[in-house]
Protein backbone atom coordinates (compact mmCIF):
# COMPACT_ATOMS: atom_id res chain seq x y z
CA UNK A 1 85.67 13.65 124.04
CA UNK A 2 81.98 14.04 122.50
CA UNK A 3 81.91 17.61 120.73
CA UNK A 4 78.17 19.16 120.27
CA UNK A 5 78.38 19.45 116.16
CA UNK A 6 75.78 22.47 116.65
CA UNK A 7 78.35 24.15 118.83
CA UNK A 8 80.65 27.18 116.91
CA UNK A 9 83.88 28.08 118.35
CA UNK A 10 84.40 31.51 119.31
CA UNK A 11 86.71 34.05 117.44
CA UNK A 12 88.50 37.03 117.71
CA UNK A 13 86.38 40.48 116.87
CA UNK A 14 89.71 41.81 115.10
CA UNK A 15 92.61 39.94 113.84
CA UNK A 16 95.82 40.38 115.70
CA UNK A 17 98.70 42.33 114.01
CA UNK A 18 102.20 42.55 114.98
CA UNK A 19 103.78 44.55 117.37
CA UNK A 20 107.20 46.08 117.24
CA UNK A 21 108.52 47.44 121.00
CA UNK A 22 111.97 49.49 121.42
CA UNK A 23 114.09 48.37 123.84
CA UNK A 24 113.25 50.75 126.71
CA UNK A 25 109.56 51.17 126.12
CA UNK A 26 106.36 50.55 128.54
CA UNK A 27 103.69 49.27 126.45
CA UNK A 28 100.12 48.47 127.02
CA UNK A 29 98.18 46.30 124.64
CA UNK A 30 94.24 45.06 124.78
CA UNK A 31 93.18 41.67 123.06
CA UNK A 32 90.63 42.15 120.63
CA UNK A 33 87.02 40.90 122.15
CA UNK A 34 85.87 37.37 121.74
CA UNK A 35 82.61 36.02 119.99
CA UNK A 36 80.79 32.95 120.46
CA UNK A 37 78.51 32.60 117.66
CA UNK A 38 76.16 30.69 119.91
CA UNK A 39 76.54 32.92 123.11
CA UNK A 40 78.25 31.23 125.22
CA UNK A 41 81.16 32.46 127.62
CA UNK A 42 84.20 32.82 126.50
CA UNK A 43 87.97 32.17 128.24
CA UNK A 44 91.11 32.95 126.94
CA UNK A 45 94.23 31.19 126.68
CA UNK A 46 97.32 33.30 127.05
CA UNK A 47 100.70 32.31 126.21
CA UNK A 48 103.31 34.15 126.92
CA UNK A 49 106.37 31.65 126.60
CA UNK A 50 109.75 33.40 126.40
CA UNK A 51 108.41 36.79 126.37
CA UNK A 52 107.59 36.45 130.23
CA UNK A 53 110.87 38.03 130.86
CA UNK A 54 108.90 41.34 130.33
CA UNK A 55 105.28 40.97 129.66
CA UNK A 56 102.77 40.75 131.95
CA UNK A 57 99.29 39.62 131.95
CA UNK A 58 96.43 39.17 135.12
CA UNK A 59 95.20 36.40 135.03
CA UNK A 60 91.45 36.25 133.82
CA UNK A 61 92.73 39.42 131.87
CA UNK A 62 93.16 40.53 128.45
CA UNK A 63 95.63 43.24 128.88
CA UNK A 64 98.79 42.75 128.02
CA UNK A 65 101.65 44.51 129.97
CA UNK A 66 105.39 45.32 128.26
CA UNK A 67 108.35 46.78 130.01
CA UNK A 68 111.08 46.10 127.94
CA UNK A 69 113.98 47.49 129.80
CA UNK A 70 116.60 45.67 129.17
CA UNK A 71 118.65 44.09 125.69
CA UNK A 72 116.06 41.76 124.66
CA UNK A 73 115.93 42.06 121.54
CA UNK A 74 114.56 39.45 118.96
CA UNK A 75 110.79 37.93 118.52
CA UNK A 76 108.35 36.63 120.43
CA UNK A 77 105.74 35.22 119.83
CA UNK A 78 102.99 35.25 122.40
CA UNK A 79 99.66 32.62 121.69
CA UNK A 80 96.27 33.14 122.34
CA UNK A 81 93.72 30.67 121.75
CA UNK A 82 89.69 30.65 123.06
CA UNK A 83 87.56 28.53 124.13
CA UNK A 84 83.70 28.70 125.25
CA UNK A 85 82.17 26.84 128.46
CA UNK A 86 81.71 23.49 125.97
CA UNK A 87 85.15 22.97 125.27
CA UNK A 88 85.11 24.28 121.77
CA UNK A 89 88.15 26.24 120.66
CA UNK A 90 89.45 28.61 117.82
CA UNK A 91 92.22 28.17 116.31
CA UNK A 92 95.70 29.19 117.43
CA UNK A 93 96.19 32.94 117.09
């Protein structure tokens, strides 16, 4: 794959920061907004893995869904990575 050396890959407005969820609890949560230093249009990459079992997310959609009611208790860990309409990509958040 030929990569455009002039093109930046996009970012993350905010960092993310963890997340703790009681057993029980609804929870809503809203990626930070991507930039593309160049401008260009921005996807993300959601994955959810494990915690599919009670997270939700559209797709095409930032918004992250919890209902967490039942025992699950433990950590997840739920990726997010971007990429811009030339194939660049950050890195793994």
């Amino acid at each position: 794959m030929l990569v455009d050396p002039d093109n930046m890959p996009p970012y993350l407005s905010e960092p993310l920061q963890d997340q703790t969820i009681l057993v029980g609890d609804s929870w809503h949560y809203s990626l930070p907004e991507a930039v593309d230093p160049d401008g260009d249009p921005v996807r993300y990459d959601i994955k959810l893995g494990a915690s599919t079992l009670f997270v939700s997310c559209a797709q095409n959609s930032t918004d992250l869904e919890i209902k967490n009611g039942t025992s699950l208790e433990g950590s997840y860990l739920i990726g997010v990575q971007l990429f811009d309409d030339k194939d660049a990509s950050s890195a793994l958040y």
